[in-house]
Protein backbone atom coordinates (compact mmCIF):
# COMPACT_ATOMS: atom_id res chain seq x y z
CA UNK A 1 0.00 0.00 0.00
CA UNK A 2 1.36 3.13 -1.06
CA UNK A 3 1.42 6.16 1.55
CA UNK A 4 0.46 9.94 0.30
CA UNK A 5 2.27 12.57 2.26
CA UNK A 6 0.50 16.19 2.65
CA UNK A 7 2.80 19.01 1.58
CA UNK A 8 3.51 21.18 4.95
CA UNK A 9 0.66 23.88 4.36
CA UNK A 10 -1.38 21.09 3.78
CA UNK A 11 -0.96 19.46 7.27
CA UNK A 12 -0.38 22.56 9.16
CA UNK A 13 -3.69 23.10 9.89
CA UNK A 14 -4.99 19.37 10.45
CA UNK A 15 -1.84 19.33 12.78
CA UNK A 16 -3.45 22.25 14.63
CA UNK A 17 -6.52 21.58 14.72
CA UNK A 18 -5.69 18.15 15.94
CA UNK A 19 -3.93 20.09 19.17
CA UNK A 20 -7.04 21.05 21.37
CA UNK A 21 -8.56 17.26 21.58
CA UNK A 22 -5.48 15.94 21.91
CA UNK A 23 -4.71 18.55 24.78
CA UNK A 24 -8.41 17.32 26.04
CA UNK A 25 -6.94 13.69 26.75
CA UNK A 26 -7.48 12.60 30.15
CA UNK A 27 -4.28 11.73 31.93
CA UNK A 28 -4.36 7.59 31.99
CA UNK A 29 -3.81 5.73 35.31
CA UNK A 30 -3.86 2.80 36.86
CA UNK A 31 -6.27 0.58 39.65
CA UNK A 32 -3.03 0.48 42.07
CA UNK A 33 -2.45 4.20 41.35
CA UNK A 34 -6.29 5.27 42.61
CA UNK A 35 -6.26 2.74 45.48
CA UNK A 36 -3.34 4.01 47.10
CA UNK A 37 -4.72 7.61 46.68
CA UNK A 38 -7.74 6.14 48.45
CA UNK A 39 -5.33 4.49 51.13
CA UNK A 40 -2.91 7.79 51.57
CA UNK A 41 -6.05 9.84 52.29
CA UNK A 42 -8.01 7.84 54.98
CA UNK A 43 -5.35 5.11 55.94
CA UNK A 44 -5.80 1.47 56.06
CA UNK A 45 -8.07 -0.76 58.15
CA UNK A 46 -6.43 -4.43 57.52
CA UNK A 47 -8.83 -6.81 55.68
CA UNK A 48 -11.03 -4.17 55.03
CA UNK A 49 -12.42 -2.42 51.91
CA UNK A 50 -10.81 0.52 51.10
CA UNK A 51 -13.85 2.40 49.93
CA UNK A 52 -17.26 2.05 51.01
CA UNK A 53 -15.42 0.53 54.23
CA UNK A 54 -18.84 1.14 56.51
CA UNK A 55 -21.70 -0.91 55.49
CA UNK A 56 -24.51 -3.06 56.98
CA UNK A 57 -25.39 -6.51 55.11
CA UNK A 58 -29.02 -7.06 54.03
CA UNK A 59 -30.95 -10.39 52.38
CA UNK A 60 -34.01 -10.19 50.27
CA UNK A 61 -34.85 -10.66 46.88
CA UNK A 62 -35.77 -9.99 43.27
CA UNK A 63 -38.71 -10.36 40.70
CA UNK A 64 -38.65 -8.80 36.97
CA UNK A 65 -41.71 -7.45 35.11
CA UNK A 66 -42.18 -8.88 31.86
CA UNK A 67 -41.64 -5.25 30.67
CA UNK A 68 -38.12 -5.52 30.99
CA UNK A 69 -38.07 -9.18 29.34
CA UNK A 70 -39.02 -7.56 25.91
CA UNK A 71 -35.65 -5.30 25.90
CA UNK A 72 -33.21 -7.41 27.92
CA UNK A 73 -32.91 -11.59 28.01
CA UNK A 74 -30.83 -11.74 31.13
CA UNK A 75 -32.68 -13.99 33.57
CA UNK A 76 -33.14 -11.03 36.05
CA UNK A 77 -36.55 -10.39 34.10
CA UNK A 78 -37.81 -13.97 34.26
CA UNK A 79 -40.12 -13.57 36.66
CA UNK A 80 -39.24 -15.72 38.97
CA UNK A 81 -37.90 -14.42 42.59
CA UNK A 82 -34.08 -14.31 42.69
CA UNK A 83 -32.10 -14.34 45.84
CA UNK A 84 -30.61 -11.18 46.57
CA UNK A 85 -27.46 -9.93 49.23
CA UNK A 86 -26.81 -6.48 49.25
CA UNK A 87 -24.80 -4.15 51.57
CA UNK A 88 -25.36 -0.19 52.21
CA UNK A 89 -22.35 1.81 52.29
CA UNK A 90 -21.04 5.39 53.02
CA UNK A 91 -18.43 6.44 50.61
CA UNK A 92 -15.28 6.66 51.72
CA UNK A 93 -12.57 4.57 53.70
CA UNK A 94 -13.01 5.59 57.12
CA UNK A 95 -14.75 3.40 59.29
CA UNK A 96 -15.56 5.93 61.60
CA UNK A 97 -17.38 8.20 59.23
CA UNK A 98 -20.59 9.52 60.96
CA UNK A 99 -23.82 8.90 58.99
CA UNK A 100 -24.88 12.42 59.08
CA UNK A 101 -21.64 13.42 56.39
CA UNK A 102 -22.74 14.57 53.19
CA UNK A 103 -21.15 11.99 50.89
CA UNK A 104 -22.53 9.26 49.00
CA UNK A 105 -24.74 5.72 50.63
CA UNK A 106 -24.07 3.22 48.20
CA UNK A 107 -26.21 0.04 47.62
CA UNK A 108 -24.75 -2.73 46.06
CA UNK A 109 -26.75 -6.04 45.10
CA UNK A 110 -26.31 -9.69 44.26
CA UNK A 111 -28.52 -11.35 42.24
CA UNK A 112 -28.34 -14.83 43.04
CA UNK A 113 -29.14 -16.79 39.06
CA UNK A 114 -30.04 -19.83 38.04
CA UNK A 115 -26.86 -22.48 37.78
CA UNK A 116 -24.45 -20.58 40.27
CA UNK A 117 -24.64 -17.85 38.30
CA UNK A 118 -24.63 -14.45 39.88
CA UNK A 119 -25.19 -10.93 38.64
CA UNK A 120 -24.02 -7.34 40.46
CA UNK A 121 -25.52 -4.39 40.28
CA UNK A 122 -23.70 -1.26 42.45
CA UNK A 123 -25.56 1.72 43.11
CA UNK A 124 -25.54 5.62 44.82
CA UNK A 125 -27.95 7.62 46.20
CA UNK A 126 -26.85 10.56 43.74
CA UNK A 127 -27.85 10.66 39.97
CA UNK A 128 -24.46 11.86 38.68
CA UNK A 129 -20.48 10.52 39.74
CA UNK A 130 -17.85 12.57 40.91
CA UNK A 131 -15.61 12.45 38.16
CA UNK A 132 -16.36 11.76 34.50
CA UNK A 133 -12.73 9.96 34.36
CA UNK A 134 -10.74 7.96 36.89
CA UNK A 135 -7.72 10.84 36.99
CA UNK A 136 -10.21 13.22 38.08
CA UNK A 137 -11.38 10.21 41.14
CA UNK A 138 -7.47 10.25 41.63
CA UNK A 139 -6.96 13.77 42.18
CA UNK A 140 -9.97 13.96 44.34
CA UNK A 141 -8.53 11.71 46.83
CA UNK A 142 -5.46 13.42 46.81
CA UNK A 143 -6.62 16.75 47.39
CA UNK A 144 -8.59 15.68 50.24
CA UNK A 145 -5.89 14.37 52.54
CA UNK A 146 -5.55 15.58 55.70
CA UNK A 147 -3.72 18.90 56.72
CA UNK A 148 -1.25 17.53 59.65
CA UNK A 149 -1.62 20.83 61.04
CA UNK A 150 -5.78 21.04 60.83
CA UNK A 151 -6.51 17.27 60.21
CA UNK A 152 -9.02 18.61 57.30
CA UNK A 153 -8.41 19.25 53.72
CA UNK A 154 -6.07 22.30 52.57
CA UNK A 155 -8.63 24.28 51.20
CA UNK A 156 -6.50 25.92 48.74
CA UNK A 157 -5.55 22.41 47.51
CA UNK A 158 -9.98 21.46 46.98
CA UNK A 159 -9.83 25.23 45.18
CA UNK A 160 -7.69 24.16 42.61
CA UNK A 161 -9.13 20.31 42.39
CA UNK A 162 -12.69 21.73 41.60
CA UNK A 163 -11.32 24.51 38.70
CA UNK A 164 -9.33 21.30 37.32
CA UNK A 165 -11.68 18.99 37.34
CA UNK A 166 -15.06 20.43 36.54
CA UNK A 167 -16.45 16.95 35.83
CA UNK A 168 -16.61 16.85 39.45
CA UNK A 169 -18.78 19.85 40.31
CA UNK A 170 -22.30 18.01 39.59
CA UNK A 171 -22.26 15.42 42.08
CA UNK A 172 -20.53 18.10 44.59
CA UNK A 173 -23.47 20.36 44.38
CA UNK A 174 -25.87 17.87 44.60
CA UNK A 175 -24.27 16.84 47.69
CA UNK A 176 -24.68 20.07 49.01
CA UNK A 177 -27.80 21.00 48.06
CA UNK A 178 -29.61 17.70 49.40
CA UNK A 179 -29.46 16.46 53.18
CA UNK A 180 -28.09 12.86 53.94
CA UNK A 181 -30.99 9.79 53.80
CA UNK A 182 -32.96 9.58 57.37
CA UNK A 183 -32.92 6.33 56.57
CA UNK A 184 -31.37 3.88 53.83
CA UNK A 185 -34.49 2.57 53.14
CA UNK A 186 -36.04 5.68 52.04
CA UNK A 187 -33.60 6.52 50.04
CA UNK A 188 -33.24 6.29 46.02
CA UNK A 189 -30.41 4.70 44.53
CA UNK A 190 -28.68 5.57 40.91
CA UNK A 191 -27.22 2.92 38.81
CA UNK A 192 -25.06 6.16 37.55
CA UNK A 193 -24.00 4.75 34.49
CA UNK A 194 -25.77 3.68 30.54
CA UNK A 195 -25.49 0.49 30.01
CA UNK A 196 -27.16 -2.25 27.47
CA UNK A 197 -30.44 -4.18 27.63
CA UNK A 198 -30.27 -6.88 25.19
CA UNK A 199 -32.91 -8.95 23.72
CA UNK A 200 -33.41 -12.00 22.01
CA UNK A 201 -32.83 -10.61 18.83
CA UNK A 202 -29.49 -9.02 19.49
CA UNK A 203 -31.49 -5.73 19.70
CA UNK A 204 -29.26 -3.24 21.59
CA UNK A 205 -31.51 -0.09 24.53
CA UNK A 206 -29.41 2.10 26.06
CA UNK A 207 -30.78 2.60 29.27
CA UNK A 208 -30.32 4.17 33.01
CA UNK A 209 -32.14 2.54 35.90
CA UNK A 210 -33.21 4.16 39.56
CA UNK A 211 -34.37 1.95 42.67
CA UNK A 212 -37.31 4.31 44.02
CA UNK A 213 -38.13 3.21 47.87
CA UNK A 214 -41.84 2.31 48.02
CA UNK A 215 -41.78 3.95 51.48
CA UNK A 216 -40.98 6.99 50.10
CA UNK A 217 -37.58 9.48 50.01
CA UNK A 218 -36.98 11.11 53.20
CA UNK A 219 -34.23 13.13 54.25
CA UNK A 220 -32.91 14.35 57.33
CA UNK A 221 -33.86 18.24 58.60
CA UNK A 222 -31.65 20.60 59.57
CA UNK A 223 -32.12 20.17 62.99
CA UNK A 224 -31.87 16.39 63.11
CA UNK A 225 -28.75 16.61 61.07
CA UNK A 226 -27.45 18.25 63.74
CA UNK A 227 -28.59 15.76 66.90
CA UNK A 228 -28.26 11.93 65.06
CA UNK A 229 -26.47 9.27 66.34
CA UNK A 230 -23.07 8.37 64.29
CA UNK A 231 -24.57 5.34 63.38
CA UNK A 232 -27.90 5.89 63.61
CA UNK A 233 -28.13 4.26 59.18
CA UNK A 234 -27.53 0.56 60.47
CA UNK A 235 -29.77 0.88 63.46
CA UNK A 236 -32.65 2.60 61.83
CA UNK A 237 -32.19 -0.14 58.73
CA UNK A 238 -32.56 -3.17 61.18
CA UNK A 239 -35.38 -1.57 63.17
CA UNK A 240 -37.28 -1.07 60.07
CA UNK A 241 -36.77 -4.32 58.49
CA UNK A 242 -38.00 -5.77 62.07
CA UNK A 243 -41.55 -4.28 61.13
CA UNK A 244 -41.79 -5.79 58.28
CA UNK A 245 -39.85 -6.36 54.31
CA UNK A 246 -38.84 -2.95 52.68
CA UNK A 247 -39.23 -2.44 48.64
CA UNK A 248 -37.86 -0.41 46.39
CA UNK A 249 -39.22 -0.28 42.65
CA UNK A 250 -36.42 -0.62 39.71
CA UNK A 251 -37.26 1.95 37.36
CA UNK A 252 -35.72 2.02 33.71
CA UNK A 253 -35.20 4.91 31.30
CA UNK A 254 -34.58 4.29 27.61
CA UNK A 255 -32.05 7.04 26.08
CA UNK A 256 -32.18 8.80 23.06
CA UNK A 257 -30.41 10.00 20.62
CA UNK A 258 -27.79 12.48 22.13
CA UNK A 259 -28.13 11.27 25.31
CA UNK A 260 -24.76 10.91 27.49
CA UNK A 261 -23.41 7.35 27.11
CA UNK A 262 -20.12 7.57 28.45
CA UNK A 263 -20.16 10.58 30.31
CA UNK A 264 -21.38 9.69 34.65
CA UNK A 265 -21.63 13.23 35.88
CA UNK A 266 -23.93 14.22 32.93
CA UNK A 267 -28.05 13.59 33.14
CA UNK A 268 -30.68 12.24 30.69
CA UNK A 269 -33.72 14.58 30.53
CA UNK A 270 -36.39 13.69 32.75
CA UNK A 271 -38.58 13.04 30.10
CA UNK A 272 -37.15 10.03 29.09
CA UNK A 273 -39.76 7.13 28.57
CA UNK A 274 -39.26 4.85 31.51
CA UNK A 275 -41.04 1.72 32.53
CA UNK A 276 -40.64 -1.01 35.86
CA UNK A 277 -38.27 -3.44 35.94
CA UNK A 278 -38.91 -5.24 38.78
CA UNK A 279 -39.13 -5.12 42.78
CA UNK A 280 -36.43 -5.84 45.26
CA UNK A 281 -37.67 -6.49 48.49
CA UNK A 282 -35.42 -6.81 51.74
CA UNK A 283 -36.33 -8.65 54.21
CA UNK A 284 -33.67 -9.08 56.53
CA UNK A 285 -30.28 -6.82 57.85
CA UNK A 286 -27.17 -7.67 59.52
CA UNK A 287 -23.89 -6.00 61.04
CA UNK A 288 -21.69 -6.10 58.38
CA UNK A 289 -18.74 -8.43 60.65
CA UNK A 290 -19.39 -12.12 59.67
CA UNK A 291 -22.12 -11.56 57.55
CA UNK A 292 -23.06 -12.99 54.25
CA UNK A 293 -22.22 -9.25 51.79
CA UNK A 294 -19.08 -8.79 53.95
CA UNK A 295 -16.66 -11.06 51.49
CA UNK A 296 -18.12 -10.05 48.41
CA UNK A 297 -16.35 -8.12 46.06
CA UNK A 298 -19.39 -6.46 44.15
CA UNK A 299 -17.77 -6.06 40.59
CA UNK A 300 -20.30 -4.33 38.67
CA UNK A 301 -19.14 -5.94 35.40
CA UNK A 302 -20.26 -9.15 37.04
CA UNK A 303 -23.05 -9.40 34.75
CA UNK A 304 -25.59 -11.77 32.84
CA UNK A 305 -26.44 -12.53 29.83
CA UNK A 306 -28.89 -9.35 28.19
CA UNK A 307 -27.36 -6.68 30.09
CA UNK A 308 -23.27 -5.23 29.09
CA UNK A 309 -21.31 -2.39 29.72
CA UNK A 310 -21.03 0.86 27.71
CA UNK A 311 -17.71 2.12 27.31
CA UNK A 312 -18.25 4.94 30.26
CA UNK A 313 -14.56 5.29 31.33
CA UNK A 314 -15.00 5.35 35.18
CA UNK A 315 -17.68 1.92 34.73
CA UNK A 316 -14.81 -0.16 32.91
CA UNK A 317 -12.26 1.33 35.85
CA UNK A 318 -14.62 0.35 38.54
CA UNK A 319 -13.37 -3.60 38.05
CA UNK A 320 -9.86 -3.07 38.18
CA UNK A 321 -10.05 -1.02 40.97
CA UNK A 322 -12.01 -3.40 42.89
CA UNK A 323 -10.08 -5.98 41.91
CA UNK A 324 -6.46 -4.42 43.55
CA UNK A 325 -8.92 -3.88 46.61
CA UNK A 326 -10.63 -7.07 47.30
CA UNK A 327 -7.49 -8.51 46.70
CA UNK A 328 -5.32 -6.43 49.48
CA UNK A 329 -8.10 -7.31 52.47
CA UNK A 330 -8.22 -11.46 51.19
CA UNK A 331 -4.44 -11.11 52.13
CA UNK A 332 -5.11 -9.29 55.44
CA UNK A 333 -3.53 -6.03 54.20
């Protein structure tokens, strides 16, 4: 194959024009890299998770509508009720963190299938990530370390994070401008990501899902903000569960054309067309020491059949990551 070579005044301006995107790049880096950022800014608890480290276990399970069977073949839409453990979570790698801080409750699930098979689903209880790309999750965690001299963040140091990264801003405000959860099981939880509901046919839907708590969203006031308990999340979860099973609805949006695919910190309109999924009911909760969710590694590209990935950069990271993690604690570390 022969080669053509632009004259110079040619390629000039391709060469130039070329300069901004490739200037847009996002600086690459590696699972090890972002879990010792994690580790250098909260320390380590041996045999521990490094993120998410507080959680409560939880048992229930899982039925899917036969709405969601026409656009995805995994077997979570069968029908049929599916064995679920999940764990709640505050972000974040100190085990100490009081439930009243305005970061993230996670809510991860696993879907117990048909022939050993499992499937994972990870969630927040904010619609957008902090960072559209795993540098920007890097930085974050380095810019929040500890002063020695104030024990807090250098806030010079989260000044210049936030104008560097302004992927990181939506999730940030939204933290600010809505209270903690009263309780995790009023509480909505974001899948944050697209990813791919696959039928029968090979038939690709991009879609984003939402678990909406049939008991309703409830945050905390002002003024109880100010008087809860520490750990007030695991205690109210296990006196709830005590009066009986707590649901939350799995609601699905289809996207569009246009619509952010790879991009976490960015929203779909909320007039997307959206439909149920299916039900997940809990039924039961647990400290988090000896019980069932507490050896899980909940890989959220643990998936079945119907449903894949998108190539979202911070959703292919998220496995790695996990990875370097889960295997540190199985060795005690």
């Amino acid at each position: 194959m022969k080669l053509s070579v632009l004259p110079l005044t040619c390629a000039a301006p391709l060469l130039l024009a070329a300069l901004p995107s490739l200037a847009a790049v996002p600086e690459e880096v590696t699972a090890p890299e972002v879990v010792e950022a994690i580790e250098g800014t909260f320390g380590v608890t041996p045999g521990q998770r490094r993120n998410h480290i507080k959680g409560t276990c939880a048992a229930g399970d899982f039925v899917g509508t036969a709405e969601a069977a026409k656009y995805s073949r995994s077997p979570l839409f069968s029908g049929k009720r599916l064995p679920v453990v999940a764990r709640f979570s505050l972000s974040g790698g100190n085990p100490k963190a009081p439930d009243t801080a305005r970061s993230g409750r996670g809510m991860a699930l696993e879907f117990r299938l048909p022939k050993g098979q499992t499937h994972h689903i990870t969630m927040l209880n904010t619609p957008v990530f902090g960072a559209a790309f795993p540098v920007t999750f890097r930085d974050l965690m380095i810019a929040m370390r500890p002063d020695p001299a104030t024990g807090k963040p250098d806030p010079e140091k989260m000044k210049a994070f936030k104008a560097a990264h302004p992927d990181s801003l939506p999730q940030a405000e939204y933290l600010a401008n809505n209270a903690p959860p009263a309780s995790y099981a009023t509480s909505p939880f974001w899948g944050i990501h697209t990813f791919k509901f696959i039928d029968r046919k090979n038939k690709v839907t991009l879609v984003r899902w939402k678990f909406v708590p049939q008991d309703g969203e409830q945050r905390l006031s002002e003024e109880e903000l100010k008087g809860a308990e520490p750990n007030f999340l695991e205690a109210r979860l296990m006196e709830r569960v005590a009066k009986g099973p707590i649901r939350w609805d799995m609601m699905v949006s289809i996207g569009q054309p246009g619509d952010a695919e790879n991009d976490a910190t960015v929203l779909w309109p909320a007039d997307r067309p959206q439909f149920k999924a299916g039900t997940l009911t809990i039924s039961a909760a647990s400290p988090q020491k000896g019980g069932e969710c507490e050896p899980i590694n909940f890989d959220p590209l643990q998936m079945s059949d119907g449903v894949a990935p998108t190539q979202d950069p911070i959703l292919l990271f998220r496995s790695p990551a996990y990875a370097v993690s889960f295997a540190k604690r199985l060795g005690g570390l």
